[in-house]
PDB file of N, CA and C in Angstrom:
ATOM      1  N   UNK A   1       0.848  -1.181   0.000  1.00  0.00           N
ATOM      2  CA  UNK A   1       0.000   0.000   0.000  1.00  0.00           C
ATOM      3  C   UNK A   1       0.886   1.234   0.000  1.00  0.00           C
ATOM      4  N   UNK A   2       0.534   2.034  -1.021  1.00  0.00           N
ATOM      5  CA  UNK A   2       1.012   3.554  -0.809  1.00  0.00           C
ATOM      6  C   UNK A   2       0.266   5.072  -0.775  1.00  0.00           C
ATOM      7  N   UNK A   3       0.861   5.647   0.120  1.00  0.00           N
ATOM      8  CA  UNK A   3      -0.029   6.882  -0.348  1.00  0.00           C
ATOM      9  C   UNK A   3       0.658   8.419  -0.049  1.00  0.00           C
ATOM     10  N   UNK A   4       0.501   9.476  -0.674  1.00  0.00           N
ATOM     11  CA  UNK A   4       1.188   9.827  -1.006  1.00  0.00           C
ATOM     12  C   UNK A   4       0.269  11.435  -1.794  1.00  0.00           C
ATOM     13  N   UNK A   5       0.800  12.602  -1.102  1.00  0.00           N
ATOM     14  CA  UNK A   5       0.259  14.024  -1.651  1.00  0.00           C
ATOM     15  C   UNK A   5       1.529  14.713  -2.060  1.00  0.00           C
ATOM     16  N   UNK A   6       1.395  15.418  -2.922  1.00  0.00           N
ATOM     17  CA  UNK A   6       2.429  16.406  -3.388  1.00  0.00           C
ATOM     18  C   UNK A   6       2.190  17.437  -3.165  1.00  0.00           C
ATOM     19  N   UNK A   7       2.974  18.522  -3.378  1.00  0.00           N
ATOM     20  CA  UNK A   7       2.883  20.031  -3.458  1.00  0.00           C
ATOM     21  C   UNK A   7       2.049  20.409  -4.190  1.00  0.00           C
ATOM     22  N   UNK A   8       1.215  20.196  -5.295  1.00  0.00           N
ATOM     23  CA  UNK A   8       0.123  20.332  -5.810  1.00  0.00           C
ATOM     24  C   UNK A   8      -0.772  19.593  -5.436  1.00  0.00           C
ATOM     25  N   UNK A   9      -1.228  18.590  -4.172  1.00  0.00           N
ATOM     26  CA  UNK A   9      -2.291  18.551  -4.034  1.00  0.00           C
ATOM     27  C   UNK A   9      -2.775  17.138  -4.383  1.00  0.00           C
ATOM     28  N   UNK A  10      -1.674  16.874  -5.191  1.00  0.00           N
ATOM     29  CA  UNK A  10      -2.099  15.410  -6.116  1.00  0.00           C
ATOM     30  C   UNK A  10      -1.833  14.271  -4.924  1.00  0.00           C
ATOM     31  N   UNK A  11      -3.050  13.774  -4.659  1.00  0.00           N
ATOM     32  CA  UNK A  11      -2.713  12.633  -3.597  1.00  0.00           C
ATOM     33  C   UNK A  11      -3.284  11.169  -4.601  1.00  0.00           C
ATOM     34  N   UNK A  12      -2.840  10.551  -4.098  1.00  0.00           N
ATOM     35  CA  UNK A  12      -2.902   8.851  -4.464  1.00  0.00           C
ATOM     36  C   UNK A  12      -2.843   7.792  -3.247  1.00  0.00           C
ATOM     37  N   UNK A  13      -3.432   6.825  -3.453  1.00  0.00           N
ATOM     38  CA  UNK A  13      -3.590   5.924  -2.405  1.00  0.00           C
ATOM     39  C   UNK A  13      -3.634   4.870  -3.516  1.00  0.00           C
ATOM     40  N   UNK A  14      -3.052   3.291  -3.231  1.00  0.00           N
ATOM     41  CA  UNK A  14      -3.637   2.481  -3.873  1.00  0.00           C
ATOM     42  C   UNK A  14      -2.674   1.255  -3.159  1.00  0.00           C
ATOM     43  N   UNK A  15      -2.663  -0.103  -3.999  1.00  0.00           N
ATOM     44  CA  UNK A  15      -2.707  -1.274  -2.990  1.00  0.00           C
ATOM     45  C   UNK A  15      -1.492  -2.109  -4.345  1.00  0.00           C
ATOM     46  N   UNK A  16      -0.903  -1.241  -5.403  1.00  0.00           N
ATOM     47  CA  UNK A  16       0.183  -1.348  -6.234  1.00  0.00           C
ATOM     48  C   UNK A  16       1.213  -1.864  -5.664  1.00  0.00           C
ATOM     49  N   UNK A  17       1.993  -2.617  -6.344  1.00  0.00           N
ATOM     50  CA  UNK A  17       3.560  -2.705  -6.001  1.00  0.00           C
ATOM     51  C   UNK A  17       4.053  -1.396  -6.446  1.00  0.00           C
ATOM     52  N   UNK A  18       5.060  -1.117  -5.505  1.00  0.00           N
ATOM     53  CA  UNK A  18       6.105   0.161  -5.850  1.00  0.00           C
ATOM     54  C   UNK A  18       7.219  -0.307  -5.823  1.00  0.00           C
ATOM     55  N   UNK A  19       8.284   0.457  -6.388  1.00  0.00           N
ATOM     56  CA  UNK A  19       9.764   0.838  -6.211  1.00  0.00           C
ATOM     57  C   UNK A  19      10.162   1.231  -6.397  1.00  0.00           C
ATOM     58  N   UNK A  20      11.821   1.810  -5.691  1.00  0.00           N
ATOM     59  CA  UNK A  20      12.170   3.311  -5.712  1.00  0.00           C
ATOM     60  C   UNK A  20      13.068   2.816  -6.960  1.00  0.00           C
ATOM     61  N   UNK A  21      13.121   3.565  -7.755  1.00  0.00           N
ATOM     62  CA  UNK A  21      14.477   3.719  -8.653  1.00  0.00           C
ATOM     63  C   UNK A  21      15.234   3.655  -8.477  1.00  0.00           C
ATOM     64  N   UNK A  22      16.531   3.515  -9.015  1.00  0.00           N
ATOM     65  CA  UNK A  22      17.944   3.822  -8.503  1.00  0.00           C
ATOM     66  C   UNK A  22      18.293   5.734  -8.429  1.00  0.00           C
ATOM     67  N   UNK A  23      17.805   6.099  -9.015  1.00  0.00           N
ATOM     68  CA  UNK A  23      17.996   8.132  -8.620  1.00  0.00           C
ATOM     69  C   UNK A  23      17.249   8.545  -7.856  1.00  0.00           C
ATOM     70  N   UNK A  24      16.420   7.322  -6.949  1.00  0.00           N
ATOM     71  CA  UNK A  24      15.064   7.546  -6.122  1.00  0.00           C
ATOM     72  C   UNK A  24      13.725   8.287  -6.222  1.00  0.00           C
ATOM     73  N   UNK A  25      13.312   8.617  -7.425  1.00  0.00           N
ATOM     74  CA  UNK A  25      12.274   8.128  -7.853  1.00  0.00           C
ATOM     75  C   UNK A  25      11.073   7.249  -7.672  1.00  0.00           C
ATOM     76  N   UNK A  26      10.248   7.478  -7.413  1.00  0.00           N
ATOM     77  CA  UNK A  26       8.959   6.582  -7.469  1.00  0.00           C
ATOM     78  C   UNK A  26       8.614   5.932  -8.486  1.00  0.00           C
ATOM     79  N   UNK A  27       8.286   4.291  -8.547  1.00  0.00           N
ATOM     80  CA  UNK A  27       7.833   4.044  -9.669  1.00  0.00           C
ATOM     81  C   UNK A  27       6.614   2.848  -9.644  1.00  0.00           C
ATOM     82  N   UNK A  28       5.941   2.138 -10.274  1.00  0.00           N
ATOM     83  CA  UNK A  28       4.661   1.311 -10.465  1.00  0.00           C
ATOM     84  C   UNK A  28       5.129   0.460 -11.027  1.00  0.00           C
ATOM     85  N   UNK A  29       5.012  -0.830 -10.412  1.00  0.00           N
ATOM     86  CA  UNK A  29       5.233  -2.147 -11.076  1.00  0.00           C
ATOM     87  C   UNK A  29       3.816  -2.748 -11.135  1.00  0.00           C
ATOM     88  N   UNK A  30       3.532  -3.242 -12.383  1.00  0.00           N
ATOM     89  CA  UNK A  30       1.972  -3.818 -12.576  1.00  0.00           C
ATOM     90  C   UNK A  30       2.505  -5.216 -13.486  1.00  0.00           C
ATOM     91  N   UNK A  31       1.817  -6.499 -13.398  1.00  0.00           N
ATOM     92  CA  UNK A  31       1.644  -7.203 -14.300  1.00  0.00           C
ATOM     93  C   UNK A  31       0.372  -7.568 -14.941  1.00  0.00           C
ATOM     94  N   UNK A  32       0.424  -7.780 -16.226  1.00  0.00           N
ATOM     95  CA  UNK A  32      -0.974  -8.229 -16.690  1.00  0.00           C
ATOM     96  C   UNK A  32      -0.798  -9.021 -17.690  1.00  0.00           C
ATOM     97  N   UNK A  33      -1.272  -9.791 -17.873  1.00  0.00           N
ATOM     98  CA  UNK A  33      -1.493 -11.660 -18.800  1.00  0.00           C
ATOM     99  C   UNK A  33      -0.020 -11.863 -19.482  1.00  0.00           C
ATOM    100  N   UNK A  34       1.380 -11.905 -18.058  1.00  0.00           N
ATOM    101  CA  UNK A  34       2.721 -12.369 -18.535  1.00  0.00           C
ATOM    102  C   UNK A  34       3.166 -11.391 -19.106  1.00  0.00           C
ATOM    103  N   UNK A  35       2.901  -9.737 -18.706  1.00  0.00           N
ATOM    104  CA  UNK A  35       3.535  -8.933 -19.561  1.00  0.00           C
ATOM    105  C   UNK A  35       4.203  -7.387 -17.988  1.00  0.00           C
ATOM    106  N   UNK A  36       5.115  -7.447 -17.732  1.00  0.00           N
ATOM    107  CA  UNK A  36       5.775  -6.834 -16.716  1.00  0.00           C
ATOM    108  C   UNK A  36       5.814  -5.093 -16.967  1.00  0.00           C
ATOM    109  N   UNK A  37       5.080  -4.240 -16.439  1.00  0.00           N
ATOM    110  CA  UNK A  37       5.129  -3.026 -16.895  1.00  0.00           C
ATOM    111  C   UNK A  37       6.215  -2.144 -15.331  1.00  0.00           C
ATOM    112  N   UNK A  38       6.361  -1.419 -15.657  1.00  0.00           N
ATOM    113  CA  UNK A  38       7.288  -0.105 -14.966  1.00  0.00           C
ATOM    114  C   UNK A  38       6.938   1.312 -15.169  1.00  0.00           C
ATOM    115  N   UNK A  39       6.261   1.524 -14.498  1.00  0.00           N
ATOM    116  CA  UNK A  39       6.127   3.027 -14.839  1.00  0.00           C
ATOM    117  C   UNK A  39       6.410   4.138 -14.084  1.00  0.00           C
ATOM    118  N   UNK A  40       7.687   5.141 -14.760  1.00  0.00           N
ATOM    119  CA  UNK A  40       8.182   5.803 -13.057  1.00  0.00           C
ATOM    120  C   UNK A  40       8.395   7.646 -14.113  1.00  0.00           C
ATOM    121  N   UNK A  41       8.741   8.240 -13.829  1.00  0.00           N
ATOM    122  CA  UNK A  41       8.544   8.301 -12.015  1.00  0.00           C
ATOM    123  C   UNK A  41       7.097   8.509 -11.839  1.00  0.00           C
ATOM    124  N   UNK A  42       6.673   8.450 -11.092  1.00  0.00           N
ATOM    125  CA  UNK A  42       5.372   8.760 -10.661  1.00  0.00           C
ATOM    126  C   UNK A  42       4.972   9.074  -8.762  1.00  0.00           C
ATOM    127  N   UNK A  43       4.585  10.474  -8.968  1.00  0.00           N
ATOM    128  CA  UNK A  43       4.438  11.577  -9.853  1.00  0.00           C
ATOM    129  C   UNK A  43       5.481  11.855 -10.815  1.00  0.00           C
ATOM    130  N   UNK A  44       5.629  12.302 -11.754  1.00  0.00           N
ATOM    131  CA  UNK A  44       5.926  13.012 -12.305  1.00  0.00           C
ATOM    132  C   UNK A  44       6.214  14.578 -13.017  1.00  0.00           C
ATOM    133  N   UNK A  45       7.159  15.498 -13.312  1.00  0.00           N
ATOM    134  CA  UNK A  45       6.855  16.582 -13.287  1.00  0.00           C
ATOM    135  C   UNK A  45       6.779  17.144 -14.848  1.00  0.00           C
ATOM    136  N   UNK A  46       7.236  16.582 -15.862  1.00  0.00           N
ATOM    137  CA  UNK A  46       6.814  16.529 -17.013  1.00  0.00           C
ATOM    138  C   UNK A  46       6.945  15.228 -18.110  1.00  0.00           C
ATOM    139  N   UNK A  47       7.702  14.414 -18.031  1.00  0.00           N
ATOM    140  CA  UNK A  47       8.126  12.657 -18.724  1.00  0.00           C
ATOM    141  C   UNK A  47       8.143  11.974 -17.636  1.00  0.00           C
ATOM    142  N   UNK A  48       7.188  10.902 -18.294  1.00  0.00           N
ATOM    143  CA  UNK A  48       6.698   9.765 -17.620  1.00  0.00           C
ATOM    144  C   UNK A  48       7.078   8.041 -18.472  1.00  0.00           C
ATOM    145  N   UNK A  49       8.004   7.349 -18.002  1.00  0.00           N
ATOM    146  CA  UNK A  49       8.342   6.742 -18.759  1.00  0.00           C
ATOM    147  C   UNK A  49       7.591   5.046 -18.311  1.00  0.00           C
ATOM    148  N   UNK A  50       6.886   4.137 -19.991  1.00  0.00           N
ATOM    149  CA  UNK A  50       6.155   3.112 -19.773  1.00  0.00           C
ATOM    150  C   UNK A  50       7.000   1.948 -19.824  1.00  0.00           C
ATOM    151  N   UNK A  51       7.885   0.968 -18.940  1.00  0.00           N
ATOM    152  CA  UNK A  51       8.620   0.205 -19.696  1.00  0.00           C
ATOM    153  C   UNK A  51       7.937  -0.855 -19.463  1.00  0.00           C
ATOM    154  N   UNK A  52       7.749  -2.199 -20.770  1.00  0.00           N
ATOM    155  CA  UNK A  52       7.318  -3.099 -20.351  1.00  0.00           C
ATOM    156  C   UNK A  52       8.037  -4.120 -20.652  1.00  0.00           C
ATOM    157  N   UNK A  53       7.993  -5.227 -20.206  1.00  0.00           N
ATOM    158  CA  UNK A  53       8.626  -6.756 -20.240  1.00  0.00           C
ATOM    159  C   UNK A  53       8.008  -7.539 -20.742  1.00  0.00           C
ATOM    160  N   UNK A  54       8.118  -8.632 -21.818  1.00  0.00           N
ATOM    161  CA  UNK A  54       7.303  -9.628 -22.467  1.00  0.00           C
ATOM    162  C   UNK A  54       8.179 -10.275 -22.672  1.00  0.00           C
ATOM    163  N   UNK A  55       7.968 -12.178 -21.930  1.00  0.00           N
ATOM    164  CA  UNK A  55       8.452 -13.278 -22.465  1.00  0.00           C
ATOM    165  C   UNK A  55       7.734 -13.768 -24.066  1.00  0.00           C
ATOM    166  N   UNK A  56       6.055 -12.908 -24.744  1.00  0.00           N
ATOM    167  CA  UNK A  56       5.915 -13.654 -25.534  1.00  0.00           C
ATOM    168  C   UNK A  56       5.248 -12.341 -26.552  1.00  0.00           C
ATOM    169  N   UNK A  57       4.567 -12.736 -27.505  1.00  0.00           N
ATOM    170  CA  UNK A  57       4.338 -11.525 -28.393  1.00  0.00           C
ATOM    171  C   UNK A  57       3.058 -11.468 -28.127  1.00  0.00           C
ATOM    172  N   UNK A  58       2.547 -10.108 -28.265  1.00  0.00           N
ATOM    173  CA  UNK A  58       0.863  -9.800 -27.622  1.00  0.00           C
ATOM    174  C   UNK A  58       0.715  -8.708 -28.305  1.00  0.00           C
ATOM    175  N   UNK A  59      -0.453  -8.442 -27.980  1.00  0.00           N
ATOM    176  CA  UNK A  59      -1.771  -7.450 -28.053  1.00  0.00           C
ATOM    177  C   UNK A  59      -1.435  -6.459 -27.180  1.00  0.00           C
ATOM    178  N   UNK A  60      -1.344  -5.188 -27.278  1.00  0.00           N
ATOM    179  CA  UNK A  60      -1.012  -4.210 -26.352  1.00  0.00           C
ATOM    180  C   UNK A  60      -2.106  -2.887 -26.857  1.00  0.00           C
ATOM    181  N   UNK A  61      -2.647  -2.498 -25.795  1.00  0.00           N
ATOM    182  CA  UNK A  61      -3.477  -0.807 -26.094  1.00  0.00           C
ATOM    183  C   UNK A  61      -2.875  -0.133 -24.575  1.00  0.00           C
ATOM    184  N   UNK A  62      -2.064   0.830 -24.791  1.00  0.00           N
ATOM    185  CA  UNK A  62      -2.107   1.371 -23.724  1.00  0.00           C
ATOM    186  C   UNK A  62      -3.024   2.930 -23.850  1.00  0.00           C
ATOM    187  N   UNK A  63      -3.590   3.709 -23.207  1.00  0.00           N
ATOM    188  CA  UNK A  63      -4.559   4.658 -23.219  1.00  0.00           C
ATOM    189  C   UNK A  63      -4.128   5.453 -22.065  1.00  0.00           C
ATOM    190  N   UNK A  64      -4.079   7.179 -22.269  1.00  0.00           N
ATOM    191  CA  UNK A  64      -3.736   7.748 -21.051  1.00  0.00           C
ATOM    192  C   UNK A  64      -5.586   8.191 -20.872  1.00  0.00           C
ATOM    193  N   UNK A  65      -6.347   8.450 -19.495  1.00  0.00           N
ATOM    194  CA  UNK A  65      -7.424   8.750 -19.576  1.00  0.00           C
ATOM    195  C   UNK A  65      -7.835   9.643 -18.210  1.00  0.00           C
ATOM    196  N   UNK A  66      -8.497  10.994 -18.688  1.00  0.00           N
ATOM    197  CA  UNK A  66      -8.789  11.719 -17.570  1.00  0.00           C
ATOM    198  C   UNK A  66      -9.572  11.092 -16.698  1.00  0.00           C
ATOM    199  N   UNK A  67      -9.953  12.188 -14.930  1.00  0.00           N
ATOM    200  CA  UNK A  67     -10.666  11.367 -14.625  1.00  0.00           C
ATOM    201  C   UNK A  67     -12.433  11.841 -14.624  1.00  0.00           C
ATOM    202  N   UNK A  68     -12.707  12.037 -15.829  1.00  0.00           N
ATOM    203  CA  UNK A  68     -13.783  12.371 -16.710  1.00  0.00           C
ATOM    204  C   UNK A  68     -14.188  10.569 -17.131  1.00  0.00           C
ATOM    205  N   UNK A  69     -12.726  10.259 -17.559  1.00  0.00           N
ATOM    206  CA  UNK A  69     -13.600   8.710 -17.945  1.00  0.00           C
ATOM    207  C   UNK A  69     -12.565   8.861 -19.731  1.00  0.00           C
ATOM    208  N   UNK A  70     -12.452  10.114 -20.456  1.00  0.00           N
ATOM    209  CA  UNK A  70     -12.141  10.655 -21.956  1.00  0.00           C
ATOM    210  C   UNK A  70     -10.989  10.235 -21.767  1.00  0.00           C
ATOM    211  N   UNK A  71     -10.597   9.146 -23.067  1.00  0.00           N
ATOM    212  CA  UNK A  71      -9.437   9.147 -23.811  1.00  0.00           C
ATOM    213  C   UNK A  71      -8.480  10.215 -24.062  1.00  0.00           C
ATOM    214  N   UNK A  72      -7.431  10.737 -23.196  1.00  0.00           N
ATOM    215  CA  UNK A  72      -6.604  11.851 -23.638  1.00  0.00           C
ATOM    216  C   UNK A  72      -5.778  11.616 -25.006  1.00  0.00           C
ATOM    217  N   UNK A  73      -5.275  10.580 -24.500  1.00  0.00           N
ATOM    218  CA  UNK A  73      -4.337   9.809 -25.482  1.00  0.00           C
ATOM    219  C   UNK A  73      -4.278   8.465 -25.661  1.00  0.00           C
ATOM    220  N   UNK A  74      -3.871   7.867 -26.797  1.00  0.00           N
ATOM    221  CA  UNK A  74      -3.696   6.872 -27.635  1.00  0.00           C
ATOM    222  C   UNK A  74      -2.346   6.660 -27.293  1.00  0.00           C
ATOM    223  N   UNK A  75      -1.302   6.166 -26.078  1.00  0.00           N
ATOM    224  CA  UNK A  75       0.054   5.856 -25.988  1.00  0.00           C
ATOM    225  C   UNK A  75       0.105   4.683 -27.251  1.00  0.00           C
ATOM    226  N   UNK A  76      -0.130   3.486 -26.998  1.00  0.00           N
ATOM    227  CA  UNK A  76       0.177   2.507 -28.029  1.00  0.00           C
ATOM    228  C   UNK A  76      -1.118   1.885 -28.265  1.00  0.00           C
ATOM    229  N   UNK A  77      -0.981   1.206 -29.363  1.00  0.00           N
ATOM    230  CA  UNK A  77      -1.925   0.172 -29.796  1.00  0.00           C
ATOM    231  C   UNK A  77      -2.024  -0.512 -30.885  1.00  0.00           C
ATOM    232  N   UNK A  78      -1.018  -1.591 -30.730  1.00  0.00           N
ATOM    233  CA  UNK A  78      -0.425  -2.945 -31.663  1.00  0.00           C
ATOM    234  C   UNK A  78      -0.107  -4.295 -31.061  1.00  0.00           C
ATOM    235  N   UNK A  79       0.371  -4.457 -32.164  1.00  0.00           N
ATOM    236  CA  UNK A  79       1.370  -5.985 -31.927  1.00  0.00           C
ATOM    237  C   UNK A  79       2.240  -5.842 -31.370  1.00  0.00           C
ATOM    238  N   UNK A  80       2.789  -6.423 -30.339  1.00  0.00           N
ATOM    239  CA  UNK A  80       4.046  -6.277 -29.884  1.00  0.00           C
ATOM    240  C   UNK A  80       4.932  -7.324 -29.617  1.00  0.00           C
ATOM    241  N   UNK A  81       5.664  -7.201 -30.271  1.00  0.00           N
ATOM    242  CA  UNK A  81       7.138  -8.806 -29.768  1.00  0.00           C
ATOM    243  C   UNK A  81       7.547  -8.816 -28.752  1.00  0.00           C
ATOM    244  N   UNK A  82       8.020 -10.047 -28.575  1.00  0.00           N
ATOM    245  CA  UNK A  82       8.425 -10.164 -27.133  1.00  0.00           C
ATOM    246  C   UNK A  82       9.701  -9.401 -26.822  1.00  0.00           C
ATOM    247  N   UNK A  83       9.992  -8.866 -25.506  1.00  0.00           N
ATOM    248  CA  UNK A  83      11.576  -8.367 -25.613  1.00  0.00           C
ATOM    249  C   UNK A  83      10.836  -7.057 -24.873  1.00  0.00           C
ATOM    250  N   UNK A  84      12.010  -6.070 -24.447  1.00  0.00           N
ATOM    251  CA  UNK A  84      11.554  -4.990 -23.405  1.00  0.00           C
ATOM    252  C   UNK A  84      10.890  -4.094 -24.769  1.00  0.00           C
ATOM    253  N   UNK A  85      10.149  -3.221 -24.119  1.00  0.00           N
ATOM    254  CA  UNK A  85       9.969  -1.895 -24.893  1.00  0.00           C
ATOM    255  C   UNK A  85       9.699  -0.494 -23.862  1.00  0.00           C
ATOM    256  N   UNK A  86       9.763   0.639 -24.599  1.00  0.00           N
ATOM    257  CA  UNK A  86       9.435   1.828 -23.682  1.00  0.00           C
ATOM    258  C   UNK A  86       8.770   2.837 -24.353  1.00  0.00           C
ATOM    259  N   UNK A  87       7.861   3.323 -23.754  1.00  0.00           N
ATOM    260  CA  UNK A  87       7.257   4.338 -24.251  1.00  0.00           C
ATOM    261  C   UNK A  87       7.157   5.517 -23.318  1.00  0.00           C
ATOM    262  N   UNK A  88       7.053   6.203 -23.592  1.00  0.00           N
ATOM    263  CA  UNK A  88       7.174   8.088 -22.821  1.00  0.00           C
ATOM    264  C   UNK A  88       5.827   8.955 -22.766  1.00  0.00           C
ATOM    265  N   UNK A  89       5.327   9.439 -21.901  1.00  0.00           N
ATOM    266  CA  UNK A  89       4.489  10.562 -21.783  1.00  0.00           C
ATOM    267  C   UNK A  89       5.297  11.487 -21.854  1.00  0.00           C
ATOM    268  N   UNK A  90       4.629  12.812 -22.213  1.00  0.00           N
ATOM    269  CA  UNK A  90       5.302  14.034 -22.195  1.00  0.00           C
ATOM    270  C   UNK A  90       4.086  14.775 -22.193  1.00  0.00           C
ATOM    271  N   UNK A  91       3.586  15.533 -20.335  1.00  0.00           N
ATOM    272  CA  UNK A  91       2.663  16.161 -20.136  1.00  0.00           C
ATOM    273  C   UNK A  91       2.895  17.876 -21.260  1.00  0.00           C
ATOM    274  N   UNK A  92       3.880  18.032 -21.428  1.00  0.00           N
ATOM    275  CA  UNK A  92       3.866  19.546 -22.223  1.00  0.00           C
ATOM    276  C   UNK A  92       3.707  18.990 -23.551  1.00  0.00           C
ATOM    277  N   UNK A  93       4.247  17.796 -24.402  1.00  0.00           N
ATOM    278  CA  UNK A  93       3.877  17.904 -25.303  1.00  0.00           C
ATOM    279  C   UNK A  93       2.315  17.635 -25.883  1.00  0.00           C
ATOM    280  N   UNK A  94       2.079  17.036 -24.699  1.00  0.00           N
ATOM    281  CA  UNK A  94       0.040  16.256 -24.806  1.00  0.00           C
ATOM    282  C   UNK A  94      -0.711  17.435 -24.107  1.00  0.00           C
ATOM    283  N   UNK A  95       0.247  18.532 -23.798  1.00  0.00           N
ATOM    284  CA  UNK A  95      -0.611  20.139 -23.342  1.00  0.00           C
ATOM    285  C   UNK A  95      -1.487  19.317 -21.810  1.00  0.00           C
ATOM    286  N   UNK A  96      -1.259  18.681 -20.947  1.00  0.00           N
ATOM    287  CA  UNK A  96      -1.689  17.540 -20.202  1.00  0.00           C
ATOM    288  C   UNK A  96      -1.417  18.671 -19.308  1.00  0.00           C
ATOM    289  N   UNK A  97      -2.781  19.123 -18.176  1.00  0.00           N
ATOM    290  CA  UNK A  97      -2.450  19.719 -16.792  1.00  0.00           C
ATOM    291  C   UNK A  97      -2.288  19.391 -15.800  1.00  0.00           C
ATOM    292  N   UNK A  98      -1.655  19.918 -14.751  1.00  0.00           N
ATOM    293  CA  UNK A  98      -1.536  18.557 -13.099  1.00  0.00           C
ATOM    294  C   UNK A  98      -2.609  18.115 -12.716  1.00  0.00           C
ATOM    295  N   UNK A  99      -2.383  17.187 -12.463  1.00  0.00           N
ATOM    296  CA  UNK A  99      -3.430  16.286 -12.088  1.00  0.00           C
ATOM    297  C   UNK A  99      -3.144  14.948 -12.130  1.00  0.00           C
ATOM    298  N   UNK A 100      -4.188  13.900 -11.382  1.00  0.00           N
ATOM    299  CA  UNK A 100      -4.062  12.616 -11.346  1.00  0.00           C
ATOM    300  C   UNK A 100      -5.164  11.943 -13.117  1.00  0.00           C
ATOM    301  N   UNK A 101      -4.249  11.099 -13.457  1.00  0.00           N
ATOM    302  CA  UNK A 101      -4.706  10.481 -14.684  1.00  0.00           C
ATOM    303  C   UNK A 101      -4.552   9.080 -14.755  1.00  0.00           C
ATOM    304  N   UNK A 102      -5.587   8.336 -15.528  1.00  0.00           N
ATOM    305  CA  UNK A 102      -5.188   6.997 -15.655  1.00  0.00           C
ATOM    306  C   UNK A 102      -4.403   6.908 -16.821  1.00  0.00           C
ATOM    307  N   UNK A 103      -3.815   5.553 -16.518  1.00  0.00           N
ATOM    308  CA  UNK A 103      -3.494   5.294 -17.751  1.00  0.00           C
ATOM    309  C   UNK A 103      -3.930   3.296 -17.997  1.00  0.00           C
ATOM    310  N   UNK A 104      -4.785   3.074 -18.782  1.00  0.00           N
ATOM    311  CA  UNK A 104      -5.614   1.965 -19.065  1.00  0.00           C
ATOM    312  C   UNK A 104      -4.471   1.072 -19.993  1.00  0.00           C
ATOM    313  N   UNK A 105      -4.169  -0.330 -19.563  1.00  0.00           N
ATOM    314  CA  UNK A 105      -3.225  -1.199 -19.621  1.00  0.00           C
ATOM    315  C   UNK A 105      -3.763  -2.282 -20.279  1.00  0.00           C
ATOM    316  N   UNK A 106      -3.939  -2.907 -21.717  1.00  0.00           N
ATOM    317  CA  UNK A 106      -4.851  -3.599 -21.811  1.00  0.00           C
ATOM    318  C   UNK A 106      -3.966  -4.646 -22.354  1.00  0.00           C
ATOM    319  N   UNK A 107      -3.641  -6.053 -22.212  1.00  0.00           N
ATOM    320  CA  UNK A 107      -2.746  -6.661 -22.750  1.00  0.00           C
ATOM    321  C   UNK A 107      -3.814  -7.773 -23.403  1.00  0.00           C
ATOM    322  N   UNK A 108      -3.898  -8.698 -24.275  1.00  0.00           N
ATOM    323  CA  UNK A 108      -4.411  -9.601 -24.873  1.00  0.00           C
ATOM    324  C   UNK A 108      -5.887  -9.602 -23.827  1.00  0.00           C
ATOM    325  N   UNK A 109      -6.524  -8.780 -24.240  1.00  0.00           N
ATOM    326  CA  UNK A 109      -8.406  -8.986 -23.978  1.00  0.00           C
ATOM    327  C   UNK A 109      -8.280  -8.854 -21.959  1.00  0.00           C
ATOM    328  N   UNK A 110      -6.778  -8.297 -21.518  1.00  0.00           N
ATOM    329  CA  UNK A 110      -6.671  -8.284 -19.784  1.00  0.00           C
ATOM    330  C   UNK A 110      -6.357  -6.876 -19.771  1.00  0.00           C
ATOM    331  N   UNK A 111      -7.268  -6.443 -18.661  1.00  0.00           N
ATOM    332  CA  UNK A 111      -7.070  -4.676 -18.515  1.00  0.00           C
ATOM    333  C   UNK A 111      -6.995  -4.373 -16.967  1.00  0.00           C
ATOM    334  N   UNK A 112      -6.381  -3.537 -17.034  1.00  0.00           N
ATOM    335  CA  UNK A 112      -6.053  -3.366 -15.885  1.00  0.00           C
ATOM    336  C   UNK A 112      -5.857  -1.092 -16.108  1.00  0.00           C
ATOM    337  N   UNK A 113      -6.288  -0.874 -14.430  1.00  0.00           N
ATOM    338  CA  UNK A 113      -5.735   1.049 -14.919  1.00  0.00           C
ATOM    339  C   UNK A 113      -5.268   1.212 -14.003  1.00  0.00           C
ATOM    340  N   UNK A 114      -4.212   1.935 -14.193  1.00  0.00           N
ATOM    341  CA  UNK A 114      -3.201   2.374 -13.393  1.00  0.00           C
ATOM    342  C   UNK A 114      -3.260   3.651 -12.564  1.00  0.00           C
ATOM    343  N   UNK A 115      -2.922   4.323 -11.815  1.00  0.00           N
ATOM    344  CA  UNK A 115      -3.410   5.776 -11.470  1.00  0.00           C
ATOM    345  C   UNK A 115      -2.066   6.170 -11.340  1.00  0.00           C
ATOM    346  N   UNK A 116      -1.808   7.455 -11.874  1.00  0.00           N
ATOM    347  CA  UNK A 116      -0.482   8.536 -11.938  1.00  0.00           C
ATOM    348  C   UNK A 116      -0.823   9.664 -11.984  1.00  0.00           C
ATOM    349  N   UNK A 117       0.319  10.426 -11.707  1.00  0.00           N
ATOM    350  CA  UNK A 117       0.114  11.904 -11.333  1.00  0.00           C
ATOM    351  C   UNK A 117       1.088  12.976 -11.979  1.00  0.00           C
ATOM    352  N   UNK A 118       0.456  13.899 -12.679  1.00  0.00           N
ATOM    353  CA  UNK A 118       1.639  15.031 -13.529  1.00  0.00           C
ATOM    354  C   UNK A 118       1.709  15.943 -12.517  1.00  0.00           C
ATOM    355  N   UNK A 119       2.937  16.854 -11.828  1.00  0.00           N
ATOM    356  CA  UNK A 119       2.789  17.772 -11.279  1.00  0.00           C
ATOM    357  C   UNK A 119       3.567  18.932 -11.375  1.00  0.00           C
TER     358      UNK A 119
END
């Protein structure tokens, strides 16, 4: 369990695995149907980086989503081979304001949402 307010206000609570980075950093470890995700830092103050792990090749949609419920963004959504990959938020370039956002994890027909914070 972690929980956790920032200087803006942005609080989070949830029942996630965490771990600190090596530059100490906050980050989100999630798995979903054999596929190992990382997502740090979180909070974040403008790049947010997605790394994931796959022993096999899958189906991937990742989705950043206010908490309106609205699709902000389309991060990925393909095929993906097995082997690491990474993908990046960038709250200035997605014009993205502070705040807490999901981001919806969907691996072969398994979903899972994550909660993060831009600040």
């Amino acid at each position: 369990m972690y929980e956790f307010t920032d200087a803006n206000g942005c609080y989070s609570s949830d029942t996630l695995a965490t771990s600190v980075t090596q530059d100490g950093t906050n980050s989100l470890v999630e798995s979903i149907n054999g596929a190992d995700f990382v997502i740090y830092p979180n909070p974040a103050k403008e790049k947010m980086t997605i790394r994931l792990v796959s022993a096999q090749d899958l189906n991937l949609d990742v989705d950043l989503i206010n908490l309106v419920g609205t699709v902000v963004t389309v991060v990925q959504s393909s095929q993906i081979s097995k082997g690491t990959h990474s993908f990046e938020l960038n709250a200035t370039e997605l014009k993205l304001s502070q705040g807490v956002y999901y981001l919806r994890l969907k691996v072969n027909g398994s979903e899972k949402r994550v909660k993060i914070c831009f600040n």
